[in-house]
C-alpha atoms as a PDB file:
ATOM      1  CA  UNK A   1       3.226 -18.045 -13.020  1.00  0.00           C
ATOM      2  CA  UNK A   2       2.379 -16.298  -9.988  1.00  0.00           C
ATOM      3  CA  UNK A   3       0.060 -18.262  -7.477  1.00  0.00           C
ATOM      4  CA  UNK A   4      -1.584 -16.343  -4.472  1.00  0.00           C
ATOM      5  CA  UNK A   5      -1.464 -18.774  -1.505  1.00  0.00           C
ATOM      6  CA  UNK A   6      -3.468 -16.063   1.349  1.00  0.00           C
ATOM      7  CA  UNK A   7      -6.398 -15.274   1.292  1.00  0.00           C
ATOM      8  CA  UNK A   8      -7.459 -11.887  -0.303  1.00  0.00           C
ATOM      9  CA  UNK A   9     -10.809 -11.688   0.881  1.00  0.00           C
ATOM     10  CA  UNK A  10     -10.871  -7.912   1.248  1.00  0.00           C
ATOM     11  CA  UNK A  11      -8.714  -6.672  -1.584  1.00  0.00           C
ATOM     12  CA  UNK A  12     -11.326  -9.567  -3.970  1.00  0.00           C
ATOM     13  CA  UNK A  13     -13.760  -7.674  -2.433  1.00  0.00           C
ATOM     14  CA  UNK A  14     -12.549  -4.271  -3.420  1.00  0.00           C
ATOM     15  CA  UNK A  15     -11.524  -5.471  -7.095  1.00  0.00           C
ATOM     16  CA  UNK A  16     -15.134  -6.836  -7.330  1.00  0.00           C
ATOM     17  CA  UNK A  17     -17.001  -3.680  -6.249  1.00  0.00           C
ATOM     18  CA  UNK A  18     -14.669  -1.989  -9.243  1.00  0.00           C
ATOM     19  CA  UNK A  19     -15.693  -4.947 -11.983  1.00  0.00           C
ATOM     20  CA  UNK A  20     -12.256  -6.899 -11.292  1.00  0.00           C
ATOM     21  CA  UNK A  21     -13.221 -10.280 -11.811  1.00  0.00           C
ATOM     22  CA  UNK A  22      -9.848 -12.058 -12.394  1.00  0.00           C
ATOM     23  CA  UNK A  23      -8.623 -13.090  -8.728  1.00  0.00           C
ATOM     24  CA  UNK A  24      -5.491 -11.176  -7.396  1.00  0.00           C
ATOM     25  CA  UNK A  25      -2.869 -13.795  -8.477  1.00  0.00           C
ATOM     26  CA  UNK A  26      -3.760 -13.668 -11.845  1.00  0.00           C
ATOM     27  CA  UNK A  27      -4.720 -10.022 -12.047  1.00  0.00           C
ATOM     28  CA  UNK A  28      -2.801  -8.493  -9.177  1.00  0.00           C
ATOM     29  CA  UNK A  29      -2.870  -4.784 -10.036  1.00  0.00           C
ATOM     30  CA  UNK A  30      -5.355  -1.940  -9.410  1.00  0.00           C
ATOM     31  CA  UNK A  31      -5.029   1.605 -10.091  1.00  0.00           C
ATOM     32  CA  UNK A  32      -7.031   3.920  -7.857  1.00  0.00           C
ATOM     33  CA  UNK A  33      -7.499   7.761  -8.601  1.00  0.00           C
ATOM     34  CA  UNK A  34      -9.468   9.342  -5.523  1.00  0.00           C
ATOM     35  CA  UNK A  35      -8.571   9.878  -2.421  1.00  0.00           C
ATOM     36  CA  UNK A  36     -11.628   7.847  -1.333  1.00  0.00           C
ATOM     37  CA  UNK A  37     -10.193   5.019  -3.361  1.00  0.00           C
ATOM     38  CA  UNK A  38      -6.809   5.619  -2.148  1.00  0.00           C
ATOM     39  CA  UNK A  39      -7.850   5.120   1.659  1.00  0.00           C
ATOM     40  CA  UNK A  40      -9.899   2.124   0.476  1.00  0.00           C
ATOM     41  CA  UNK A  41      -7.286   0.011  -1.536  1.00  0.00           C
ATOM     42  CA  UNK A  42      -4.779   0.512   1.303  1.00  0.00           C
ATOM     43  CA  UNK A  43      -7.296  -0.351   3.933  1.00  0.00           C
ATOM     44  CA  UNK A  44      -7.969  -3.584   2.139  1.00  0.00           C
ATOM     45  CA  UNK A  45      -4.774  -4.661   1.004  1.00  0.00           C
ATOM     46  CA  UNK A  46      -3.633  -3.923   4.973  1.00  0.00           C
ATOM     47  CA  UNK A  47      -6.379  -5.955   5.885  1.00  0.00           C
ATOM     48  CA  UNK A  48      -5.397  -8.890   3.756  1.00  0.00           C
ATOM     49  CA  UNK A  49      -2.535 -11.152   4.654  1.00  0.00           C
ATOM     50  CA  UNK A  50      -0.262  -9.954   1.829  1.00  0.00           C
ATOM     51  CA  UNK A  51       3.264  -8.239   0.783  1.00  0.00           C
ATOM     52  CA  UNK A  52       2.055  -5.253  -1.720  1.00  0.00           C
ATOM     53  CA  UNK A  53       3.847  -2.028  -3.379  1.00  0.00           C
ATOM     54  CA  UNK A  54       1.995   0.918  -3.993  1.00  0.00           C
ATOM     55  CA  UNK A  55       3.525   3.443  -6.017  1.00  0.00           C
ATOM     56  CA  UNK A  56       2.162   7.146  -6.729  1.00  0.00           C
ATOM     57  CA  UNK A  57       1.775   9.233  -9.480  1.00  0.00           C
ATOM     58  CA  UNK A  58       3.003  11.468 -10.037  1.00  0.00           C
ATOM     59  CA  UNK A  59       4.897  12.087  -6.706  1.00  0.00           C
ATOM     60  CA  UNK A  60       7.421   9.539  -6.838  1.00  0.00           C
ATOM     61  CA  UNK A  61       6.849   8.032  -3.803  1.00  0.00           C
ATOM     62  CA  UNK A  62       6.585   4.172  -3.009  1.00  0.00           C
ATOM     63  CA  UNK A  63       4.956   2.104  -0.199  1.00  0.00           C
ATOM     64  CA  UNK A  64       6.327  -1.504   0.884  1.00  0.00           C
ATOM     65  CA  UNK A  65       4.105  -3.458   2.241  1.00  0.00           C
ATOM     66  CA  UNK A  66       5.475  -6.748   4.448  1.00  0.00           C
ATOM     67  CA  UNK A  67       2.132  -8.810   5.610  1.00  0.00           C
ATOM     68  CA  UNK A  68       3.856  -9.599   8.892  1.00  0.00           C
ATOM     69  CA  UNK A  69       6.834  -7.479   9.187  1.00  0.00           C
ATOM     70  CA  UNK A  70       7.094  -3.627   8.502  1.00  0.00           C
ATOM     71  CA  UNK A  71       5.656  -0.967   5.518  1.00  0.00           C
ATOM     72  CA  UNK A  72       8.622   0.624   4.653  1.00  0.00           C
ATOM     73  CA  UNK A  73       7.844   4.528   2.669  1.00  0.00           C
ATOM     74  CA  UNK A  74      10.132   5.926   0.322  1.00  0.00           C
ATOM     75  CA  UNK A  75      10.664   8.726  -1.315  1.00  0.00           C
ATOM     76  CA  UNK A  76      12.630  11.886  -3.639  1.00  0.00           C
ATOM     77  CA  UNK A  77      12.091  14.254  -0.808  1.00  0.00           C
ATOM     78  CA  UNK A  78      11.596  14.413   3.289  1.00  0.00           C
ATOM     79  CA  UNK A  79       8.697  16.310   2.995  1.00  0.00           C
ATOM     80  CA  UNK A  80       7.055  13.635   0.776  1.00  0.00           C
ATOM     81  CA  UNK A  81       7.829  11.115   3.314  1.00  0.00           C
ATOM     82  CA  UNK A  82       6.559  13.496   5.847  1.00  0.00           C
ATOM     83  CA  UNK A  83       3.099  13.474   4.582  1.00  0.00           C
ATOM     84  CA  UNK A  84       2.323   9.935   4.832  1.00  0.00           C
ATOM     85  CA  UNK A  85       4.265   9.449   8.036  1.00  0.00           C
ATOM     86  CA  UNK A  86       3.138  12.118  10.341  1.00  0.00           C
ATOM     87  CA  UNK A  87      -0.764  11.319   9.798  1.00  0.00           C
ATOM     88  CA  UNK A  88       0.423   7.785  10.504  1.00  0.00           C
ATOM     89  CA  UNK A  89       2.035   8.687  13.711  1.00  0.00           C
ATOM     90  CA  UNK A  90      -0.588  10.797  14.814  1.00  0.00           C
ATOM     91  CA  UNK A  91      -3.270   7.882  14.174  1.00  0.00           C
ATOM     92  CA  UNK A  92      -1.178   5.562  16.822  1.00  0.00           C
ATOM     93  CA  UNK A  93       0.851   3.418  14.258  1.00  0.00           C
ATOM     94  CA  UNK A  94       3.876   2.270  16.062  1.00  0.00           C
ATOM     95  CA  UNK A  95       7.028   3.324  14.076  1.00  0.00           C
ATOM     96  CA  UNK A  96      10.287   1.273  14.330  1.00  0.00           C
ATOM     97  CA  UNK A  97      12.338   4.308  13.233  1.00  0.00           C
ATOM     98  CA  UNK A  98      11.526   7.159  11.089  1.00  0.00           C
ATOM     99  CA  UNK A  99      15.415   8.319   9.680  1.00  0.00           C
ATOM    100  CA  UNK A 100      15.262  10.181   6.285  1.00  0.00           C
ATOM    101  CA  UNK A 101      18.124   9.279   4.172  1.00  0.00           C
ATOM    102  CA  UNK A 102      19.829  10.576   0.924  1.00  0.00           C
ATOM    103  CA  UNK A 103      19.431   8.787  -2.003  1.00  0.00           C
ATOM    104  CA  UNK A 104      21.872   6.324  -2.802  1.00  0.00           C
END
């Protein structure tokens, strides 16, 4: 059983504009398709004091969410990783490091 102990007020929010009634801990995935619902998810789940993973499909990349630590991105190639981190530097995110790495 998985219980949700912080609050989710933005992401319930979200899930509730989209017909999600189950709260997150007992229904915690959402797929969104749009860019527009993309931005939105991510703003809400960053919002909200929680760990999340995002993965995407089909671009094999994966976002690693730590609610008070660090988002970590991976993924198959450096240019993939590229497109999520430069807009992120650009929009003033600090970055701890930024090292692409071979695949283990």
């Amino acid at each position: 059983m998985v219980r949700v102990v912080l609050s989710t007020n933005n992401l319930g929010r979200l899930r509730s504009n989209h017909g999600i009634s189950e709260p997150v801990g007992l229904s915690p995935f959402h797929i969104a398709d749009t860019p527009a619902d993309i931005s939105a998810l991510l703003l809400a789940a960053f919002a909200d004091p929680v760990d999340f993973t995002v993965f995407s499909v089909p671009k094999r990349l994966a976002l690693l969410a730590d609610h008070d630590e660090y988002t970590t991105i991976f993924g198959m190639s450096k240019s993939a990783v590229s497109r999520i981190a430069t807009p992120l530097k650009q929009g003033a995110v600090p970055f701890v490091s930024y090292e692409p790495q071979q695949p283990l």
